[in-house]
N, C-alpha and C. Protein backbone atom coordinates (compact mmCIF):
# COMPACT_ATOMS: atom_id res chain seq x y z
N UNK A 1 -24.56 -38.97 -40.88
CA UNK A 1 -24.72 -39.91 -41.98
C UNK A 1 -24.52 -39.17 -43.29
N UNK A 2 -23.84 -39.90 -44.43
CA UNK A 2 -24.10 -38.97 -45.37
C UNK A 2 -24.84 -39.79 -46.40
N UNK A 3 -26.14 -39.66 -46.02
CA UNK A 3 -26.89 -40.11 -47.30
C UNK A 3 -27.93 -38.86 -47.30
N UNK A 4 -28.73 -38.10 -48.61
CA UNK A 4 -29.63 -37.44 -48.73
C UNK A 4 -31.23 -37.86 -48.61
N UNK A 5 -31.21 -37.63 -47.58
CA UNK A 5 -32.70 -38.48 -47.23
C UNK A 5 -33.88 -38.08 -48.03
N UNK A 6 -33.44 -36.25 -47.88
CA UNK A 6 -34.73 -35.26 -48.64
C UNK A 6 -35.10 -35.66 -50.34
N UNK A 7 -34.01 -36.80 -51.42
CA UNK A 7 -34.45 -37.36 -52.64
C UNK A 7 -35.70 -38.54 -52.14
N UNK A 8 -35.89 -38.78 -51.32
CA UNK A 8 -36.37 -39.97 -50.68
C UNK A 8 -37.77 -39.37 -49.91
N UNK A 9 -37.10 -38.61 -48.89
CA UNK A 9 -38.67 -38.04 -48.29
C UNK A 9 -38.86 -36.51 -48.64
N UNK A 10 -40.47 -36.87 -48.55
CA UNK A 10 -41.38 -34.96 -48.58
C UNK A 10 -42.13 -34.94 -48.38
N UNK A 11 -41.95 -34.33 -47.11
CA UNK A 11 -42.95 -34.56 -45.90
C UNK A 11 -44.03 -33.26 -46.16
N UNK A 12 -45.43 -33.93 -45.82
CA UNK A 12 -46.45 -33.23 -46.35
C UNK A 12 -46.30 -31.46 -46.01
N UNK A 13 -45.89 -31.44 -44.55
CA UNK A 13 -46.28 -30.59 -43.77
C UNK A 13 -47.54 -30.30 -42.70
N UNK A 14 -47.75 -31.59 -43.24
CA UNK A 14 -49.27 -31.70 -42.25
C UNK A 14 -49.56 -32.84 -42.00
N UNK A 15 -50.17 -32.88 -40.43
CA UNK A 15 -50.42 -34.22 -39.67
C UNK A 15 -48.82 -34.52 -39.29
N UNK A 16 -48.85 -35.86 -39.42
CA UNK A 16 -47.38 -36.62 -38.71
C UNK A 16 -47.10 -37.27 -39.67
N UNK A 17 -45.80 -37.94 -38.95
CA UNK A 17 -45.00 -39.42 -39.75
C UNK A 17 -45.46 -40.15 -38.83
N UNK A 18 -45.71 -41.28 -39.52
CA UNK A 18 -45.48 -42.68 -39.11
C UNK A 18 -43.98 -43.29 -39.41
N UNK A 19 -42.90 -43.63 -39.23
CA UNK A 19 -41.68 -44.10 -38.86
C UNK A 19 -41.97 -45.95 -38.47
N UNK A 20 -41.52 -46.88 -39.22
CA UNK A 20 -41.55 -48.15 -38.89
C UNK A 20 -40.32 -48.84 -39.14
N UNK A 21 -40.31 -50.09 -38.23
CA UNK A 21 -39.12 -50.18 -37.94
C UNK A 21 -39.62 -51.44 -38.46
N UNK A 22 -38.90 -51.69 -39.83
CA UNK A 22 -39.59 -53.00 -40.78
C UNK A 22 -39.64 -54.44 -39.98
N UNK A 23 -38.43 -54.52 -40.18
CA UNK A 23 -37.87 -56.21 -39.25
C UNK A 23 -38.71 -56.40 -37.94
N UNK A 24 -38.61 -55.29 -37.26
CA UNK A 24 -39.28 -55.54 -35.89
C UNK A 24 -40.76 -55.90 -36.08
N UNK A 25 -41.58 -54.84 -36.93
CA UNK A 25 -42.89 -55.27 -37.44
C UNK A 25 -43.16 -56.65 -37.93
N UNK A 26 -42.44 -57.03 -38.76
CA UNK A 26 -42.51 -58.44 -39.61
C UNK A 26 -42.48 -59.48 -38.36
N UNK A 27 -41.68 -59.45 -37.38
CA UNK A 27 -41.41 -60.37 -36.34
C UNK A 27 -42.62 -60.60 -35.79
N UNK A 28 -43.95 -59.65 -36.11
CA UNK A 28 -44.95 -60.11 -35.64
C UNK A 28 -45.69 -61.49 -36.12
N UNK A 29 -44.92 -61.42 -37.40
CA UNK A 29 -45.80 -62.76 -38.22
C UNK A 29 -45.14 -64.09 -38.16
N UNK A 30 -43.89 -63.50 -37.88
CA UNK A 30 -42.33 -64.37 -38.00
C UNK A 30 -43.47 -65.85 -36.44
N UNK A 31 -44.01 -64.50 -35.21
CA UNK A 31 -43.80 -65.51 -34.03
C UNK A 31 -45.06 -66.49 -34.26
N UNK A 32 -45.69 -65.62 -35.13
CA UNK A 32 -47.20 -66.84 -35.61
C UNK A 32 -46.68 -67.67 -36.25
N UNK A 33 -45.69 -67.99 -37.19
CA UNK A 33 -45.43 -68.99 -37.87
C UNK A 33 -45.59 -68.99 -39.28
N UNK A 34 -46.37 -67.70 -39.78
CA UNK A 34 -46.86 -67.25 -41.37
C UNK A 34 -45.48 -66.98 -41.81
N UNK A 35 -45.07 -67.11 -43.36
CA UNK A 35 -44.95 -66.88 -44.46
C UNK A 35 -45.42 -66.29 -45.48
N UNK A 36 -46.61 -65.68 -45.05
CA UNK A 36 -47.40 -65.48 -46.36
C UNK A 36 -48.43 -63.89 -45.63
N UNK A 37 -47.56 -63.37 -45.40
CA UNK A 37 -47.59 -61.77 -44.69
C UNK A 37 -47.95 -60.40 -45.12
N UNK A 38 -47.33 -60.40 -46.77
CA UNK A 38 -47.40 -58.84 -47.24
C UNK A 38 -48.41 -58.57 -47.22
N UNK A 39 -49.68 -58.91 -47.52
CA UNK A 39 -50.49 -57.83 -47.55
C UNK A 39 -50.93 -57.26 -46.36
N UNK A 40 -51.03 -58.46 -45.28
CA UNK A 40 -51.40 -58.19 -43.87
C UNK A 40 -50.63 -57.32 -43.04
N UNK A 41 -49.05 -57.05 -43.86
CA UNK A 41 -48.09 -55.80 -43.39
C UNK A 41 -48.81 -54.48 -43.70
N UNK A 42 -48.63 -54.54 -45.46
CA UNK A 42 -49.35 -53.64 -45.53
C UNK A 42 -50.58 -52.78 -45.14
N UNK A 43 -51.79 -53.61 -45.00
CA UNK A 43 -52.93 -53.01 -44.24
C UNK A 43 -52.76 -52.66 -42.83
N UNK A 44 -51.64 -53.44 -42.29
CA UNK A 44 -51.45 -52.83 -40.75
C UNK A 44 -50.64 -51.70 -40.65
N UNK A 45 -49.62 -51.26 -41.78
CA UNK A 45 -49.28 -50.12 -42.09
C UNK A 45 -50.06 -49.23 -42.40
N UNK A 46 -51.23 -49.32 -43.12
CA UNK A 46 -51.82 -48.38 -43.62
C UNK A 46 -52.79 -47.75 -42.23
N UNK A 47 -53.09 -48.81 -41.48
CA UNK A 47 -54.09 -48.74 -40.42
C UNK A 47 -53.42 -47.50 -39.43
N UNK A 48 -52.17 -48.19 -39.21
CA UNK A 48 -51.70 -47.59 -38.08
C UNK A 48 -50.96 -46.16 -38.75
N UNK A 49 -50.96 -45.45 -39.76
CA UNK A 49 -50.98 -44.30 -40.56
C UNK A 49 -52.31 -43.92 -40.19
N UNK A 50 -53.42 -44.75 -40.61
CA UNK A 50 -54.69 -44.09 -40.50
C UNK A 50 -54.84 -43.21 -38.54
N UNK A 51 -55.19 -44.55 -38.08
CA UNK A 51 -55.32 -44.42 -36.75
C UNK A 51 -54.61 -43.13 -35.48
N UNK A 52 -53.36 -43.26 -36.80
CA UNK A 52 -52.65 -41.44 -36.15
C UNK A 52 -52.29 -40.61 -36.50
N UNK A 53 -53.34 -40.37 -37.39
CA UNK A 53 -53.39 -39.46 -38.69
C UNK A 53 -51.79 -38.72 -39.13
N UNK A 54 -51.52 -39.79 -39.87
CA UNK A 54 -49.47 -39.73 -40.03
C UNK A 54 -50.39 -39.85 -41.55
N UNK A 55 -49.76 -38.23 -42.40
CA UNK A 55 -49.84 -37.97 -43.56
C UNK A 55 -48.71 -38.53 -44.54
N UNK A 56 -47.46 -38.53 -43.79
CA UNK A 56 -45.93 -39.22 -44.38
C UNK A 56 -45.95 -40.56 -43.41
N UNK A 57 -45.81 -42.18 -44.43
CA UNK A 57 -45.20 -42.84 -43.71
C UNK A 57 -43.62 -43.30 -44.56
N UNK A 58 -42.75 -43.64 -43.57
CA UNK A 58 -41.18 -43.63 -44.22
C UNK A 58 -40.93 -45.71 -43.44
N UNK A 59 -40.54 -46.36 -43.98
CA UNK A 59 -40.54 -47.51 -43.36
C UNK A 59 -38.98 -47.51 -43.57
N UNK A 60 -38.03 -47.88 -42.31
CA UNK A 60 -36.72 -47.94 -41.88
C UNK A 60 -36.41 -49.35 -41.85
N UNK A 61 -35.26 -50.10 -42.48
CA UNK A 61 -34.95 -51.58 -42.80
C UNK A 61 -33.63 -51.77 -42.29
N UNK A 62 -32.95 -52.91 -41.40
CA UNK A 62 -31.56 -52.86 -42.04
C UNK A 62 -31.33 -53.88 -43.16
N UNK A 63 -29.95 -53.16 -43.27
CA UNK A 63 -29.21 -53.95 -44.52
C UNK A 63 -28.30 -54.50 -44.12
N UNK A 64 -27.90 -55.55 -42.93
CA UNK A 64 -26.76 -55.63 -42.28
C UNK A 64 -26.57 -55.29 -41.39
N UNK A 65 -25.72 -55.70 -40.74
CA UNK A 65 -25.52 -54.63 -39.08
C UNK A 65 -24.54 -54.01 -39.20
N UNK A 66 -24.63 -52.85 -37.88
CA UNK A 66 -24.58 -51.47 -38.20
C UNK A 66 -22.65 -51.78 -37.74
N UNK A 67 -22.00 -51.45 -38.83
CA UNK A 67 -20.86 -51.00 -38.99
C UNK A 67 -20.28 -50.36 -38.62
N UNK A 68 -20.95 -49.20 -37.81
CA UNK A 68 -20.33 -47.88 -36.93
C UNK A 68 -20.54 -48.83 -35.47
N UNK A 69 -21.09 -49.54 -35.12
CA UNK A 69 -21.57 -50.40 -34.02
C UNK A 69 -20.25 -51.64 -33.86
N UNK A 70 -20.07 -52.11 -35.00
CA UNK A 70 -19.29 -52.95 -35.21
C UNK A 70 -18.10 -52.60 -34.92
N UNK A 71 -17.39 -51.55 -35.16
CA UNK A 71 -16.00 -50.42 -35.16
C UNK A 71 -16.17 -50.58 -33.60
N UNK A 72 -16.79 -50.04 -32.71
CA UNK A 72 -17.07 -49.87 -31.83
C UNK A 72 -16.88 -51.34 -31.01
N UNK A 73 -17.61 -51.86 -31.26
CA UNK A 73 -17.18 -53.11 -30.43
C UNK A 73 -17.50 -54.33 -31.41
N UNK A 74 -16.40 -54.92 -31.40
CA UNK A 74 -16.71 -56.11 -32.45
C UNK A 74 -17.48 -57.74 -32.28
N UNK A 75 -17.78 -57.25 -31.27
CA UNK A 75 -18.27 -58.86 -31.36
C UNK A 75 -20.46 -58.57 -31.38
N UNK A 76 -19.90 -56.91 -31.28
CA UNK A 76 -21.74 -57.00 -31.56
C UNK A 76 -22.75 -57.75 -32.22
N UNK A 77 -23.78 -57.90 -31.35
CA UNK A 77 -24.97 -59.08 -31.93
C UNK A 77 -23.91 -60.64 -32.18
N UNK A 78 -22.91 -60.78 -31.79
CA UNK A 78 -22.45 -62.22 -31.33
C UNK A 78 -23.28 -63.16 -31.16
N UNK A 79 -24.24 -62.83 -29.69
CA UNK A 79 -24.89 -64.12 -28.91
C UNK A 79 -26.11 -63.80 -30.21
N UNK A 80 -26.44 -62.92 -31.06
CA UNK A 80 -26.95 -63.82 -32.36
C UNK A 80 -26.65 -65.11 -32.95
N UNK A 81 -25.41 -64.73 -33.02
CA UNK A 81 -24.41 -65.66 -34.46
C UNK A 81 -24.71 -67.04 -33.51
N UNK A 82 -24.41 -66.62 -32.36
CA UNK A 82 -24.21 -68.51 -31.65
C UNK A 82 -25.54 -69.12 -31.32
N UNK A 83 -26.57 -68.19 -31.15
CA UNK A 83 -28.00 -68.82 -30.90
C UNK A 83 -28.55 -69.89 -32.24
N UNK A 84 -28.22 -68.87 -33.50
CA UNK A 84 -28.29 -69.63 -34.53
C UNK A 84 -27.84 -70.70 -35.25
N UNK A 85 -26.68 -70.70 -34.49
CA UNK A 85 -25.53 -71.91 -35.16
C UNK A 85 -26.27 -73.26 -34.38
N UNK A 86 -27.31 -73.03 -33.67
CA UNK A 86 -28.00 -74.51 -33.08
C UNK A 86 -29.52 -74.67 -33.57
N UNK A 87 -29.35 -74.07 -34.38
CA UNK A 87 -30.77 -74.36 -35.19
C UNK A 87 -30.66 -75.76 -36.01
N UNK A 88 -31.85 -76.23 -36.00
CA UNK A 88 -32.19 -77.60 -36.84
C UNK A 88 -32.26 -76.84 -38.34
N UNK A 89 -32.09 -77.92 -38.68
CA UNK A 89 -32.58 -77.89 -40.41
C UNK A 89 -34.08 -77.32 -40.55
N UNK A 90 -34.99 -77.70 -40.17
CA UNK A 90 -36.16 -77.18 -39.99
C UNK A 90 -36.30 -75.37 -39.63
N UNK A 91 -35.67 -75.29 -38.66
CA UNK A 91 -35.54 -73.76 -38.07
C UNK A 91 -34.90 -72.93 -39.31
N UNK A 92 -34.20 -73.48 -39.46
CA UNK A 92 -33.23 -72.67 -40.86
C UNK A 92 -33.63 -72.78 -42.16
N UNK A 93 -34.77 -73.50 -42.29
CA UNK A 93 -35.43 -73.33 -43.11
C UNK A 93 -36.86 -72.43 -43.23
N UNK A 94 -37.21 -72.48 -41.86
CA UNK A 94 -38.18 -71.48 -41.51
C UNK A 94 -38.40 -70.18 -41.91
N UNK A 95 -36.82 -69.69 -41.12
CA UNK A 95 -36.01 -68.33 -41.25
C UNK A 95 -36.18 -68.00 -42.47
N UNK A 96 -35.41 -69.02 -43.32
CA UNK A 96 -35.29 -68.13 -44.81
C UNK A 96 -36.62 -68.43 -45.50
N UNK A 97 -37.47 -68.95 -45.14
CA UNK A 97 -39.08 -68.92 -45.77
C UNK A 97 -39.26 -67.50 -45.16
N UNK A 98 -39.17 -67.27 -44.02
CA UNK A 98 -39.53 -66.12 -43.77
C UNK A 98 -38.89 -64.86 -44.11
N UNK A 99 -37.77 -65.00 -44.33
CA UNK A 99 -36.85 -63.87 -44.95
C UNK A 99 -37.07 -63.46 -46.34
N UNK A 100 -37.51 -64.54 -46.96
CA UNK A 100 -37.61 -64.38 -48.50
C UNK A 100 -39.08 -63.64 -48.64
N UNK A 101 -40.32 -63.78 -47.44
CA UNK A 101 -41.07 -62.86 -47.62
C UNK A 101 -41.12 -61.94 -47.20
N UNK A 102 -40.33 -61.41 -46.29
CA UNK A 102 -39.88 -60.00 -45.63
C UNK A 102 -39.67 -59.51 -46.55
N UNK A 103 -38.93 -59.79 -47.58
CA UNK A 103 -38.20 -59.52 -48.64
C UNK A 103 -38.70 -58.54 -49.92
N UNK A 104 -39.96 -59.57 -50.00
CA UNK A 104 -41.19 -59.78 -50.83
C UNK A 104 -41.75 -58.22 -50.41
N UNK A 105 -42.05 -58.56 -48.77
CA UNK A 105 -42.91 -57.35 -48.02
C UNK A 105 -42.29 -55.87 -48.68
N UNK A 106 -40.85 -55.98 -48.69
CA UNK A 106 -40.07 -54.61 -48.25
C UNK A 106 -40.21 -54.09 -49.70
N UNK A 107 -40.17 -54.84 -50.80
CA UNK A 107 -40.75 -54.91 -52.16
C UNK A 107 -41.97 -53.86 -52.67
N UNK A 108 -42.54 -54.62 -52.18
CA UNK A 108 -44.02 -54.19 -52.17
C UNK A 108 -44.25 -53.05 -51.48
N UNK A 109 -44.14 -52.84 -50.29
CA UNK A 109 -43.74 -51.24 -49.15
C UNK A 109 -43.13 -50.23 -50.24
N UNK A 110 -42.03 -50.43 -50.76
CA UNK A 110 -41.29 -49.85 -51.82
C UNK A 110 -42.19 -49.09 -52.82
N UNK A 111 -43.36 -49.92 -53.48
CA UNK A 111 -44.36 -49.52 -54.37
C UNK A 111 -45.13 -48.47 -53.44
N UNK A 112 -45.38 -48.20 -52.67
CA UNK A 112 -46.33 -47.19 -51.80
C UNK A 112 -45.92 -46.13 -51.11
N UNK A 113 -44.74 -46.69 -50.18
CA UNK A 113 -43.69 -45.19 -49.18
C UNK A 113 -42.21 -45.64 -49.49
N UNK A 114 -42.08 -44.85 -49.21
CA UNK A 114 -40.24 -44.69 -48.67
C UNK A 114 -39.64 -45.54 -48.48
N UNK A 115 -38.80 -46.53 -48.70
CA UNK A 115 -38.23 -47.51 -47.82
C UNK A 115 -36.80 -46.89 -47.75
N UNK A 116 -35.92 -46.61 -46.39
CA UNK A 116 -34.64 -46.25 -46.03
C UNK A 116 -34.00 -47.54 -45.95
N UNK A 117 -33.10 -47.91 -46.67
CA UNK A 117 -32.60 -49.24 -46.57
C UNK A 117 -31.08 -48.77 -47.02
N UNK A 118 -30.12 -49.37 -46.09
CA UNK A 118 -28.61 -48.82 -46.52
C UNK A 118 -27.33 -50.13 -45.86
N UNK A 119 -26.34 -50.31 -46.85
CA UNK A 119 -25.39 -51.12 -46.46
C UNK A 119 -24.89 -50.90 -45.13
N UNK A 120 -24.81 -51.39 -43.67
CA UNK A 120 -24.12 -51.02 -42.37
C UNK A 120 -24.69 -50.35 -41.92
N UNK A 121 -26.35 -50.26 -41.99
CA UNK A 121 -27.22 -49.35 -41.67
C UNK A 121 -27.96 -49.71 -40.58
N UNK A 122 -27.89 -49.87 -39.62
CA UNK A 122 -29.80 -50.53 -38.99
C UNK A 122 -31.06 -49.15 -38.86
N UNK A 123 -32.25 -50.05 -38.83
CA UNK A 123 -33.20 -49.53 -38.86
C UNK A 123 -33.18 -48.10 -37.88
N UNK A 124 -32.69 -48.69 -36.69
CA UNK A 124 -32.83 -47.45 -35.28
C UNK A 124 -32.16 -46.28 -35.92
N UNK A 125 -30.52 -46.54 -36.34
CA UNK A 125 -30.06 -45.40 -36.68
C UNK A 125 -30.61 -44.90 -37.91
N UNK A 126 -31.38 -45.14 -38.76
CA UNK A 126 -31.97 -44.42 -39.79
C UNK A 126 -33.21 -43.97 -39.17
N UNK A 127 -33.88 -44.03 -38.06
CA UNK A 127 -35.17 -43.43 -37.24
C UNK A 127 -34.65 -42.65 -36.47
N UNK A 128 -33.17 -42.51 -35.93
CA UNK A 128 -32.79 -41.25 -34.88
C UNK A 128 -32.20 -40.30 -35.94
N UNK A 129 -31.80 -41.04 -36.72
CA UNK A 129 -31.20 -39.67 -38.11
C UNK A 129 -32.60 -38.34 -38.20
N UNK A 130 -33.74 -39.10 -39.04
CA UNK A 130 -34.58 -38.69 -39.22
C UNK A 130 -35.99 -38.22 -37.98
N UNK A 131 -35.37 -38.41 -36.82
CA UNK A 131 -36.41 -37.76 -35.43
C UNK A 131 -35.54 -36.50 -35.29
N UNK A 132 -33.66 -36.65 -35.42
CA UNK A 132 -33.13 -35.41 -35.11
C UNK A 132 -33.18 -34.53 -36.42
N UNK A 133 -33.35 -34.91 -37.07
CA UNK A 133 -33.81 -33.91 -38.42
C UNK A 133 -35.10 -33.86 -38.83
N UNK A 134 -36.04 -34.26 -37.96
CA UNK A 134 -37.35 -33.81 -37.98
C UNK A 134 -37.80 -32.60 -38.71
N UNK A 135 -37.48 -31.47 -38.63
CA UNK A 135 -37.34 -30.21 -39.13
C UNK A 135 -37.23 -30.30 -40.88
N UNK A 136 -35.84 -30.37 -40.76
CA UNK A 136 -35.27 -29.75 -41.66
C UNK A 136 -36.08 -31.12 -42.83
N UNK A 137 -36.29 -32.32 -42.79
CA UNK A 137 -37.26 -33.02 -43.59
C UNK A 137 -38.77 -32.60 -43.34
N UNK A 138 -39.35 -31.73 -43.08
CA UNK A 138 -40.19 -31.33 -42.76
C UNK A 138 -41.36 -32.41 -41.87
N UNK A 139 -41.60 -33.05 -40.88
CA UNK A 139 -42.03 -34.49 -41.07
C UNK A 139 -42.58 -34.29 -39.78
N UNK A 140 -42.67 -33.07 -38.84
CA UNK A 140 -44.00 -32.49 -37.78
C UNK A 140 -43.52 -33.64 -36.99
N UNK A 141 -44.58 -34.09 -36.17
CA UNK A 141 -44.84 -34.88 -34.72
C UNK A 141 -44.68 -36.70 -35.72
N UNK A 142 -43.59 -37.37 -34.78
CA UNK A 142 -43.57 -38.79 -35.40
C UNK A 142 -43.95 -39.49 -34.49
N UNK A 143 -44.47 -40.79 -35.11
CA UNK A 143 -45.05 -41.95 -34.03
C UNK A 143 -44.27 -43.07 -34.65
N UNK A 144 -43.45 -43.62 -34.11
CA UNK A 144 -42.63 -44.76 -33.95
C UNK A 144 -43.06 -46.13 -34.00
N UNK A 145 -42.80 -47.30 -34.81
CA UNK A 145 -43.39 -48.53 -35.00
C UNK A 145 -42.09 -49.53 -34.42
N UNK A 146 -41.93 -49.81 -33.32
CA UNK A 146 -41.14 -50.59 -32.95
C UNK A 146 -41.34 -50.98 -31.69
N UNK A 147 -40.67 -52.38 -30.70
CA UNK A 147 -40.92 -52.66 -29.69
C UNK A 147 -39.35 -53.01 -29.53
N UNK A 148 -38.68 -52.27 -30.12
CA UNK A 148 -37.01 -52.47 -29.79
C UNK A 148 -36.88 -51.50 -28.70
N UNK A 149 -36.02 -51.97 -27.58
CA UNK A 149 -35.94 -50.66 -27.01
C UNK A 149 -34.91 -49.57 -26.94
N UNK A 150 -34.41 -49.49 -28.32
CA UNK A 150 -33.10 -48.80 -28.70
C UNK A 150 -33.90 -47.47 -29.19
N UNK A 151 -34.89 -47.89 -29.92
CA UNK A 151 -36.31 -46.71 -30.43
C UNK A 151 -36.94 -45.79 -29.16
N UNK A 152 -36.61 -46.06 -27.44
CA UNK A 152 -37.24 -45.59 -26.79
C UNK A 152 -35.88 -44.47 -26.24
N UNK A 153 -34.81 -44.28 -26.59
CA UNK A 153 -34.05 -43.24 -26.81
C UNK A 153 -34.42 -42.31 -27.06
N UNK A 154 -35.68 -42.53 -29.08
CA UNK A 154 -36.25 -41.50 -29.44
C UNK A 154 -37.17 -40.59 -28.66
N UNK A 155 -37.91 -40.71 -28.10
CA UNK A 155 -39.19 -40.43 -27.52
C UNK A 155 -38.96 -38.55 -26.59
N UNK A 156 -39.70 -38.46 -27.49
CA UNK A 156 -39.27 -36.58 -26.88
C UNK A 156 -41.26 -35.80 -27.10
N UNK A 157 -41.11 -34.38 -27.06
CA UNK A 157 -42.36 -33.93 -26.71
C UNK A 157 -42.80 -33.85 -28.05
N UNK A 158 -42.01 -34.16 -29.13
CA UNK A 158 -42.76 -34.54 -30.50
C UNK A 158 -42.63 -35.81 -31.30
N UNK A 159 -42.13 -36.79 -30.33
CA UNK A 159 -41.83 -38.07 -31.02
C UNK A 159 -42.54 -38.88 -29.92
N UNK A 160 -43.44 -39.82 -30.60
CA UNK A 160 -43.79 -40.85 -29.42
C UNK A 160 -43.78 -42.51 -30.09
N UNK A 161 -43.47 -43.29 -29.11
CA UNK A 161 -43.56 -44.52 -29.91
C UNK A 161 -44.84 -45.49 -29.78
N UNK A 162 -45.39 -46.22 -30.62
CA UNK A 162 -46.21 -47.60 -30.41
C UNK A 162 -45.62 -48.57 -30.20
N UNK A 163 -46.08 -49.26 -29.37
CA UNK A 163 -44.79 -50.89 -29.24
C UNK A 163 -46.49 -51.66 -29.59
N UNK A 164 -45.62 -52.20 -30.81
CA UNK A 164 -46.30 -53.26 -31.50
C UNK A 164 -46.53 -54.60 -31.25
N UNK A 165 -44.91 -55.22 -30.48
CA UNK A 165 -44.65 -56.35 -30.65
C UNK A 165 -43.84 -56.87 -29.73
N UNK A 166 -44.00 -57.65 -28.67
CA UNK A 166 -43.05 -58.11 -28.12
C UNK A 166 -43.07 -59.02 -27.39
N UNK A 167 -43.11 -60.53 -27.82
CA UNK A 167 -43.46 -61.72 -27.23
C UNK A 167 -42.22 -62.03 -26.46
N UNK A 168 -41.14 -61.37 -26.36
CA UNK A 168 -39.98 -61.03 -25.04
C UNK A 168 -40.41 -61.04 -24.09
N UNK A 169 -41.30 -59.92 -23.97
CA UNK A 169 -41.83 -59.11 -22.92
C UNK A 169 -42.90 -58.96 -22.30
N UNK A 170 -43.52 -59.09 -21.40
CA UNK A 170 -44.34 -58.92 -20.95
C UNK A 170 -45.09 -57.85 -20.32
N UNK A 171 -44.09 -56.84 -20.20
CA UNK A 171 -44.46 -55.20 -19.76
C UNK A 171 -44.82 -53.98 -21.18
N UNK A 172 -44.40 -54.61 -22.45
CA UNK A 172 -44.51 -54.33 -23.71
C UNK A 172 -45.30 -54.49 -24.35
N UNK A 173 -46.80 -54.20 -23.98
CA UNK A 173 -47.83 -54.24 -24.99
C UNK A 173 -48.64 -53.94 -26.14
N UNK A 174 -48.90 -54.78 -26.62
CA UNK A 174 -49.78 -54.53 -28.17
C UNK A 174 -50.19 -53.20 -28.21
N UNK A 175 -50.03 -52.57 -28.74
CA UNK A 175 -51.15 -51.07 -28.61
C UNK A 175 -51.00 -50.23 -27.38
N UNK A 176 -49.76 -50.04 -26.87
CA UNK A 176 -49.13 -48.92 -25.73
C UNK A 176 -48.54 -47.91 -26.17
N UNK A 177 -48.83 -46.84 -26.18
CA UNK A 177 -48.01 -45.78 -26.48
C UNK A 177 -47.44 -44.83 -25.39
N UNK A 178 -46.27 -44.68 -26.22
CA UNK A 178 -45.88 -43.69 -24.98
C UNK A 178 -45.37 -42.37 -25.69
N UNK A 179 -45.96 -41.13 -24.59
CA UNK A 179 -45.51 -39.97 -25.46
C UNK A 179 -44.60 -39.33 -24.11
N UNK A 180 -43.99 -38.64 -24.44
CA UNK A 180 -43.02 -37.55 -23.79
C UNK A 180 -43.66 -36.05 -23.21
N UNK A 181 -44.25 -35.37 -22.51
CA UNK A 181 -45.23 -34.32 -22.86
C UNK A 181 -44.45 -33.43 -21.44
């Protein structure tokens, strides 16, 4: 990638990162039906920093889908585009109630940590950028905020993930972690 992450992060040197995978998090509120989320992001960010004693948290967004993905095969995230094209008026209005406070959320996140947010970017590849350059951003042992399972790629003897969220799934629970050891 060539973006300079190190203007962005500086990592304490002590304790961990927390690493969140914005969109995926938010989807928690998305399946309750709320609109009205940020602060309840925030304190669950802060919690789950607390809870694993992650001195750096960096929150990962996309901006679009991922363009190197796209090159690659073009019809990626397709059976998106067509799931949506059968939404009611209602549904599509939902969405962007809810998008406009994601929005709000990523805003506000902005005022406190890091937000990695980039044109043709997704979230995953800005969390494997920064697990394989662990080091050199100085950023120790990371714990992962996602229930995507593109994030379980990451998972090594210093990266472990939380799966937060996943009303998909049923083998994917609230508060499971998995470490690599």
């Amino acid at each position: 990638m060539a973006f300079n992450f190190s203007e962005k992060i500086t990592g304490s040197g002590r304790n961990a990162t927390l690493i969140v995978d914005a969109l995926n998090l938010a989807f928690r509120w998305k399946h309750q039906g709320r609109t009205d989320f940020c602060d309840d992001y925030v304190r669950t960010v802060e919690s789950l920093a607390k809870s694993y004693d992650c001195s750096n948290i960096i929150i990962t967004a996309d901006k679009g889908s991922s363009s190197y993905r796209k090159e690659i095969a073009a019809d990626y995230k397709q059976n998106r585009k067509d799931k949506y094209a059968d939404q009611t008026e209602a549904e599509k209005q939902a969405f962007l109630d809810f998008f406009e406070e994601y929005e709000n959320t990523l805003e506000a996140l902005g005022d406190l940590f890091p937000v990695l947010r980039y044109d043709g970017v997704e979230a995953d590849d800005l969390a494997a950028h920064l697990v394989k350059n662990r080091v050199r951003y100085g950023l120790g042992d990371i714990w992962l905020i996602s229930s995507d399972r593109d994030w379980d790629l990451l998972i090594d003897e210093s990266c472990s993930i939380l799966l937060c969220y996943s009303k998909r799934s049923n083998n994917r629970e609230l508060g499971r972690a998995l470490r690599c050891n």
